[in-house]
C-alpha atoms as a PDB file:
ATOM      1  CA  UNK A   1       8.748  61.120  -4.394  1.00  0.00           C
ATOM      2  CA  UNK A   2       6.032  62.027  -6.666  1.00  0.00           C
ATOM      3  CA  UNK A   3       5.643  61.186 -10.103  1.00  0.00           C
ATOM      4  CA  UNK A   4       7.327  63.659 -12.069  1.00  0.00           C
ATOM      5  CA  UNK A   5       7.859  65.777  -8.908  1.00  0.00           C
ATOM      6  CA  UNK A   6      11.388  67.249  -8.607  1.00  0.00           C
ATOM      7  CA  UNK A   7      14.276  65.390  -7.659  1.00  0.00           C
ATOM      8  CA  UNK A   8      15.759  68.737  -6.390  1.00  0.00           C
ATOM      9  CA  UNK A   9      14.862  71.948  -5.304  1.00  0.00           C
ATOM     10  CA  UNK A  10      16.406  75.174  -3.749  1.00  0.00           C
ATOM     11  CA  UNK A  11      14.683  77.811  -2.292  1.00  0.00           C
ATOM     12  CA  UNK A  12      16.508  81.173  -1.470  1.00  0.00           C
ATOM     13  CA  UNK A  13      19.674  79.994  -1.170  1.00  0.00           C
ATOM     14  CA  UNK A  14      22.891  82.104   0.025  1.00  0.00           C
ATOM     15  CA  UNK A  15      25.886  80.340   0.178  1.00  0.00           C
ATOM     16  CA  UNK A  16      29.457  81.548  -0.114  1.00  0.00           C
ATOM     17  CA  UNK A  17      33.124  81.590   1.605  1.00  0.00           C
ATOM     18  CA  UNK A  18      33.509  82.977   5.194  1.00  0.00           C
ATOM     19  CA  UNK A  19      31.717  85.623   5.497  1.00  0.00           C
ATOM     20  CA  UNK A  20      31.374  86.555   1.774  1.00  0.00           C
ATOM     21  CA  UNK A  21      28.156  85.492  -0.202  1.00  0.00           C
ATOM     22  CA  UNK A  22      28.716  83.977  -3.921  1.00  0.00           C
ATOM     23  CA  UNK A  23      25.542  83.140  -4.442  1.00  0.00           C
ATOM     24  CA  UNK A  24      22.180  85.305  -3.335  1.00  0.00           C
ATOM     25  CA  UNK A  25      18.994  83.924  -2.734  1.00  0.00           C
ATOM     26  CA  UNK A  26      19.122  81.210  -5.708  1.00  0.00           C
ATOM     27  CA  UNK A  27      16.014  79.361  -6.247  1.00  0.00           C
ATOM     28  CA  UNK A  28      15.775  76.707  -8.883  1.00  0.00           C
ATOM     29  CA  UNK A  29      13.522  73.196  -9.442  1.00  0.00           C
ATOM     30  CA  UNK A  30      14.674  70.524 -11.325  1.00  0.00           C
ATOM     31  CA  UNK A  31      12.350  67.770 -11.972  1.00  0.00           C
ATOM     32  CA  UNK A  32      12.838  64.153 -12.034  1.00  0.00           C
ATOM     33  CA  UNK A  33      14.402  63.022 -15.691  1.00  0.00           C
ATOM     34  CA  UNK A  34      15.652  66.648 -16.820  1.00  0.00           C
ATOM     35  CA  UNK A  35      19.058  67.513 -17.562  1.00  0.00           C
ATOM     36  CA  UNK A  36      19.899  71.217 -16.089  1.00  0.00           C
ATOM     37  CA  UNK A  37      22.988  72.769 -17.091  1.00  0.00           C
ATOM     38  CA  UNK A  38      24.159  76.123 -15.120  1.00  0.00           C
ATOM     39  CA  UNK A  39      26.572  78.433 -17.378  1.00  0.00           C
ATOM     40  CA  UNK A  40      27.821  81.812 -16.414  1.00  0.00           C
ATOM     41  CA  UNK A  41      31.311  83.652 -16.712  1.00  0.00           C
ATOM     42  CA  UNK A  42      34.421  82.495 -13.967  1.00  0.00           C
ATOM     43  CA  UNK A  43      33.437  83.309 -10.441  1.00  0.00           C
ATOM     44  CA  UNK A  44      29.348  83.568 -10.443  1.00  0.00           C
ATOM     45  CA  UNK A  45      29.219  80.291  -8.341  1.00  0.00           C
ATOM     46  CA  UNK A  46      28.417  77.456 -10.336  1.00  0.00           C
ATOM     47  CA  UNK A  47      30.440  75.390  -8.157  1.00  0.00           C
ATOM     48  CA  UNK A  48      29.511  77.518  -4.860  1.00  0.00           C
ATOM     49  CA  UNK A  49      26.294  75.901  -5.727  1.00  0.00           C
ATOM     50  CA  UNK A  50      27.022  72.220  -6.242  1.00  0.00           C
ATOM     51  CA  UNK A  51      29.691  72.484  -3.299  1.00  0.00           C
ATOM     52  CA  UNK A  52      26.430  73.729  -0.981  1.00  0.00           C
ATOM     53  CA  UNK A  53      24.336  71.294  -2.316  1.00  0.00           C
ATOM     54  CA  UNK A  54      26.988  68.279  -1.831  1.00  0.00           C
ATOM     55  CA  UNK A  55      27.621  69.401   1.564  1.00  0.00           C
ATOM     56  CA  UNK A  56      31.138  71.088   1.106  1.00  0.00           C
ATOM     57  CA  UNK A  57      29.502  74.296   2.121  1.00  0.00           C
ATOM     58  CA  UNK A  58      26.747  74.960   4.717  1.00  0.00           C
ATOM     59  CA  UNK A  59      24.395  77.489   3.394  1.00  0.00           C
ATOM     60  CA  UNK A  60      24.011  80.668   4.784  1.00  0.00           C
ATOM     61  CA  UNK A  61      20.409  81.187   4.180  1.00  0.00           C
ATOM     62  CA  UNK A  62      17.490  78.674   2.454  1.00  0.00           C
ATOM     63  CA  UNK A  63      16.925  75.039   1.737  1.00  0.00           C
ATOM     64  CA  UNK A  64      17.932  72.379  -0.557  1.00  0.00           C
ATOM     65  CA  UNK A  65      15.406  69.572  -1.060  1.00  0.00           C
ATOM     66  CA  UNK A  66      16.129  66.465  -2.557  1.00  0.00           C
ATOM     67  CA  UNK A  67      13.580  64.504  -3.354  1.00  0.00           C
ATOM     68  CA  UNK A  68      11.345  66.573  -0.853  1.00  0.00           C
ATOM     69  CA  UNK A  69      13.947  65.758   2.200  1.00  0.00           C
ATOM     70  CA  UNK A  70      15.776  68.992   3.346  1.00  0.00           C
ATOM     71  CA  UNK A  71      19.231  68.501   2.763  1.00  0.00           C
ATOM     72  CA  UNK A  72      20.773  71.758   3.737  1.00  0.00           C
ATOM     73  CA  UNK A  73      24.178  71.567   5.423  1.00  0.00           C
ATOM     74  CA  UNK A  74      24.066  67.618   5.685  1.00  0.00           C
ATOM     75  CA  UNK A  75      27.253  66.210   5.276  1.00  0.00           C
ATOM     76  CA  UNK A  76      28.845  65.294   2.082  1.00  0.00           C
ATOM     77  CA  UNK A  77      28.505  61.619   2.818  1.00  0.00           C
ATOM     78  CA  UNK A  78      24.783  61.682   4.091  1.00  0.00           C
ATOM     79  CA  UNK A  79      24.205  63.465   0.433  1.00  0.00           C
ATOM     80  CA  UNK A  80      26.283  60.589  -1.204  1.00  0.00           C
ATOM     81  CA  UNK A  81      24.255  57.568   0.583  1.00  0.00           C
ATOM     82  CA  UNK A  82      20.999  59.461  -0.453  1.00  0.00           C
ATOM     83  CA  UNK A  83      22.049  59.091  -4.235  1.00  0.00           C
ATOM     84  CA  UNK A  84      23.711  62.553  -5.028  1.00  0.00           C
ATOM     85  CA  UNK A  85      26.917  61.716  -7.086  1.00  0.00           C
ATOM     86  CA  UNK A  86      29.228  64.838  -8.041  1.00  0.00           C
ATOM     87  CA  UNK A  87      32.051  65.042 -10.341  1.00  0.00           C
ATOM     88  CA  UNK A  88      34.080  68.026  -9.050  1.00  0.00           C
ATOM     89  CA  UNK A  89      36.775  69.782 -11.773  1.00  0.00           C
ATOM     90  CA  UNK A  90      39.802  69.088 -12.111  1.00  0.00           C
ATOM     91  CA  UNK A  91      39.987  65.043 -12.540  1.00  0.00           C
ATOM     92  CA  UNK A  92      40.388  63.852  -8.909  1.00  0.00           C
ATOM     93  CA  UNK A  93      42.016  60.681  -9.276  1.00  0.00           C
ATOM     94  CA  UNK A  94      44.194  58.824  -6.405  1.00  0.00           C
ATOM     95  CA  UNK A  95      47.274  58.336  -8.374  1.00  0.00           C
ATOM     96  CA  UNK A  96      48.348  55.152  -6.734  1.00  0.00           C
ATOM     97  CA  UNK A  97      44.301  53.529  -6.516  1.00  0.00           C
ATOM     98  CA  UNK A  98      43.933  51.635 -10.201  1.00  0.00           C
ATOM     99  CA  UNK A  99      41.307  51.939 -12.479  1.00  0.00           C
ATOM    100  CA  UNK A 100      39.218  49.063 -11.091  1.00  0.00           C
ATOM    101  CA  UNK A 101      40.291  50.734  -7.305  1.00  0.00           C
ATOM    102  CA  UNK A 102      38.364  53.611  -7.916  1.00  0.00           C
ATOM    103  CA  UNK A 103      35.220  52.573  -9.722  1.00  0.00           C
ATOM    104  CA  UNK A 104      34.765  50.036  -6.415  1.00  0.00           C
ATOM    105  CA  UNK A 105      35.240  53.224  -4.466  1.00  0.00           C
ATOM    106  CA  UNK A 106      32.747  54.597  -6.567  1.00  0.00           C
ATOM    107  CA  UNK A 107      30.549  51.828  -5.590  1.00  0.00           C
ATOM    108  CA  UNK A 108      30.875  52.355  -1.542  1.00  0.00           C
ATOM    109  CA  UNK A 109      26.908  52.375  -0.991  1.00  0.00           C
ATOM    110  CA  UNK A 110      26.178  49.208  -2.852  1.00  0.00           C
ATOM    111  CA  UNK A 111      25.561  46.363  -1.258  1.00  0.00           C
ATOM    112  CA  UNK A 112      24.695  43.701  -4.290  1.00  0.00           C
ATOM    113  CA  UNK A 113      27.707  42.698  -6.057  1.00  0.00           C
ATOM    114  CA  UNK A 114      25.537  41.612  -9.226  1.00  0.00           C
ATOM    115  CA  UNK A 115      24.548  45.048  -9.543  1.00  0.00           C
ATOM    116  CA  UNK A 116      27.789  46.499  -8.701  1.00  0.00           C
ATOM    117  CA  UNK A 117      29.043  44.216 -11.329  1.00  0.00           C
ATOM    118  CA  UNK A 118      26.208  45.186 -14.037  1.00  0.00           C
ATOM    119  CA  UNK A 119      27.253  49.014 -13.588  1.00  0.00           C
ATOM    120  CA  UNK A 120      30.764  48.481 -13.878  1.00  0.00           C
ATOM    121  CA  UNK A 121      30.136  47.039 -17.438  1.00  0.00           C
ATOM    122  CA  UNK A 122      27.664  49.789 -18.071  1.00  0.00           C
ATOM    123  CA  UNK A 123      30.627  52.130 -17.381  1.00  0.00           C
ATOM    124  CA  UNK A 124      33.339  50.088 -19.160  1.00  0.00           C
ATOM    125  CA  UNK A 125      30.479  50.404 -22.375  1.00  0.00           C
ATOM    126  CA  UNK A 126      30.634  54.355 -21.764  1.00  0.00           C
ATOM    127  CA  UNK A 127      34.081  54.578 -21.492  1.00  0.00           C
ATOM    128  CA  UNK A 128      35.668  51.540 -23.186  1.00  0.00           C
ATOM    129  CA  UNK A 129      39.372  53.377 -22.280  1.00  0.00           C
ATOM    130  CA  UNK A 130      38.823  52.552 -18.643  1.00  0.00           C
ATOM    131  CA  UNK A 131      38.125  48.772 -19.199  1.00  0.00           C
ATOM    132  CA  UNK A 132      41.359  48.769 -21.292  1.00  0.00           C
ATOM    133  CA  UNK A 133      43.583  50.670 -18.469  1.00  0.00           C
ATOM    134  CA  UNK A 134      41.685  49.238 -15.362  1.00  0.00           C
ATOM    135  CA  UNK A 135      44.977  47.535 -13.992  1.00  0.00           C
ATOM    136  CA  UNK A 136      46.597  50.923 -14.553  1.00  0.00           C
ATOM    137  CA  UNK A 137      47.362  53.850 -11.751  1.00  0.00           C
ATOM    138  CA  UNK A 138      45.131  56.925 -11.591  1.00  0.00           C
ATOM    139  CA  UNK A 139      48.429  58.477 -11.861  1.00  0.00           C
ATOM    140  CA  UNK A 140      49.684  57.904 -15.069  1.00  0.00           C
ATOM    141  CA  UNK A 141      46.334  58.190 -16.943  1.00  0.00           C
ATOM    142  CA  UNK A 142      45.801  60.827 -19.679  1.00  0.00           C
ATOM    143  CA  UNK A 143      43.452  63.765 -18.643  1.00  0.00           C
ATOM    144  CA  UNK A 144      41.332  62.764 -20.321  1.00  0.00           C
ATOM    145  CA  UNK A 145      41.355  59.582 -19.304  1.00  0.00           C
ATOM    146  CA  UNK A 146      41.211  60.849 -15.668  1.00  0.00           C
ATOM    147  CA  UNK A 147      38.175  62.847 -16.467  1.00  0.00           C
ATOM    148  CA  UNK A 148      36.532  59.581 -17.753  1.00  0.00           C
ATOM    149  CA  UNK A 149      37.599  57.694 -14.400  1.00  0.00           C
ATOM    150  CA  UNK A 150      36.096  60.430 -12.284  1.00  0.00           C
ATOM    151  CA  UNK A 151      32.479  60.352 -13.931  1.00  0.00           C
ATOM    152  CA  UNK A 152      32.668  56.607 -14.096  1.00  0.00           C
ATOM    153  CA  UNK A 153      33.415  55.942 -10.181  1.00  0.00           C
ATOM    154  CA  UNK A 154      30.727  58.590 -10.061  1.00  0.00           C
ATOM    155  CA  UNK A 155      28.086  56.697 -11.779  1.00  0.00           C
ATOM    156  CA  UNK A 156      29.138  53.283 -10.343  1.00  0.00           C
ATOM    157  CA  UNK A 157      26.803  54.350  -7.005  1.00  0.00           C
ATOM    158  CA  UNK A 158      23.916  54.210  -9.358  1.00  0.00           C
ATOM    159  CA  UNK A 159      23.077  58.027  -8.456  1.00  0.00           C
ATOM    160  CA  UNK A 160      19.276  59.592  -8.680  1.00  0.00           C
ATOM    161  CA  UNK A 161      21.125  63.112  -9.332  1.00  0.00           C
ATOM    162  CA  UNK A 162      24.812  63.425 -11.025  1.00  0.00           C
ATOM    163  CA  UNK A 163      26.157  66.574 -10.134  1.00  0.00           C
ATOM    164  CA  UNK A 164      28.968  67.326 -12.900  1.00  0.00           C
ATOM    165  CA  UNK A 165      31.542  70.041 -12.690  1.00  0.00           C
ATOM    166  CA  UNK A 166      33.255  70.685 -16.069  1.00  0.00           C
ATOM    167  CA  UNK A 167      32.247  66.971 -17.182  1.00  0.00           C
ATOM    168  CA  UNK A 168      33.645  67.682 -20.797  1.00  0.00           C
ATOM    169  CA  UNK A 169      36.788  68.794 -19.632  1.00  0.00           C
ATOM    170  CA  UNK A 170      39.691  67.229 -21.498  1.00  0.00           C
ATOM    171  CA  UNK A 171      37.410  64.592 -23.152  1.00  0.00           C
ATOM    172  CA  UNK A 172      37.177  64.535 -27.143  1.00  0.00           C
ATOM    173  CA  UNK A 173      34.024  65.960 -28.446  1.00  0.00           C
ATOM    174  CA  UNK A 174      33.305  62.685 -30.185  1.00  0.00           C
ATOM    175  CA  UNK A 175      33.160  60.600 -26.161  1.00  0.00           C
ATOM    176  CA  UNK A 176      31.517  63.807 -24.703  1.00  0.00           C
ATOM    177  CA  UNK A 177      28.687  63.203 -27.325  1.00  0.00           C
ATOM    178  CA  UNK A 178      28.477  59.589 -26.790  1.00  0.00           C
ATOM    179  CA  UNK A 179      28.654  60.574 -23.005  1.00  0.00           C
ATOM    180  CA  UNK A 180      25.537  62.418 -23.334  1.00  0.00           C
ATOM    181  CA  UNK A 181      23.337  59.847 -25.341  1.00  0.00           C
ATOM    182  CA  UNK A 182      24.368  57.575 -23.264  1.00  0.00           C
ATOM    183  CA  UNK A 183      23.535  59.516 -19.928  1.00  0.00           C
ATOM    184  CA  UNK A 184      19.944  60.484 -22.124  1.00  0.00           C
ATOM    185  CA  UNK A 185      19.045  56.542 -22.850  1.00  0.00           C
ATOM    186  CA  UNK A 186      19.523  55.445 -18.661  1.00  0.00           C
ATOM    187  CA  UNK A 187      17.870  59.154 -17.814  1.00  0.00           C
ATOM    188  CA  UNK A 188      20.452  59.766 -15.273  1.00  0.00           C
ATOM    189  CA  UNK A 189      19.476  63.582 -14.108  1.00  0.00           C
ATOM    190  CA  UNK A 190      22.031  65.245 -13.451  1.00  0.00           C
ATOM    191  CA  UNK A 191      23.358  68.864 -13.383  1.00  0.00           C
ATOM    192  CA  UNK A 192      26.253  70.240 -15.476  1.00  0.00           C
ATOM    193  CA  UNK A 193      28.211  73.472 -15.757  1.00  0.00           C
ATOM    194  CA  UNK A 194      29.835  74.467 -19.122  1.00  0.00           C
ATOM    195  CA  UNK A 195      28.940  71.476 -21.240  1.00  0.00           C
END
């Protein structure tokens, strides 16, 4: 990739359910080390649009680059192994997997357990809640605590691009803020709807 070229980029994209479009002819650039956040009312397809660029959805018309490699319709785990992390809504947690369970889940394209290790503390500095609960089910967290737990098996893959649905969804403003310098400081890019 380029220096300060885009990490992603989407040209004319329709993408939808069945037959119906949600979203019509959406292009966007985001470069390398910006944080994009897409708002809009219920329905407008926010997460149409980080379904179709995960994979979840094939798009109907256009391209999604990611770092300049056309990524349209690949499957969700060629996206994943290429450094695209997304948090979807709604705290998806295994309720039997622990703690530590899912943030090595998180981890599944990491070879080097040093670094594997190093990220785990990074996310246990983040979220200090998780480090205290890691022995504990996914099940019987708070949501909140799920929420945390979802971003932090998301970051332990060391993503290029975090793709975050609802990230401060059941978090207290004070974490979401800390969340936020702290994703700032390591200049994760990522995309966000409704901070």
């Amino acid at each position: 990739m380029k220096e300060n070229g885009y990490i992603i980029k989407i040209e004319g994209l329709t993408s939808g359910y069945g037959k119906k479009e949600i979203l019509h002819e959406l292009s966007i650039e985001v470069k390398q080390g910006e944080i994009t956040t897409i708002i809009g009312r219920n329905g407008v397809g926010k997460t149409t649009l980080l379904d179709t660029i995960m994979g979840f959805l094939k798009p109907m018309k256009g391209n999604i680059f990611f770092q300049e490699k056309d990524i349209s319709g690949c499957a969700p785990h060629i996206v994943t192994k290429m450094g695209v992390a997304y948090v979807p809504q709604g705290k998806a947690v295994f309720p039997h997997m622990t703690v530590e369970e899912h943030l090595d889940l998180g981890a599944w394209t990491l070879q080097d357990k040093d670094r594997i290790k190093t990220i785990r503390e990074k996310v246990f500095h983040l979220f200090p809640r998780l480090e205290e609960r890691k022995s504990q089910k996914g099940g019987t967290l708070s949501g909140g605590e799920r929420q945390m737990l979802s971003i932090g098996r998301a970051l332990m893959g060391n993503p290029k691009l975090l793709l975050l649905d609802e990230p401060s969804f059941g978090l207290a403003p004070k974490l979401v803020d800390s969340f936020f310098q702290a994703i700032r400081k390591n200049v994760f890019p990522f995309w966000s709807q409704r901070l």
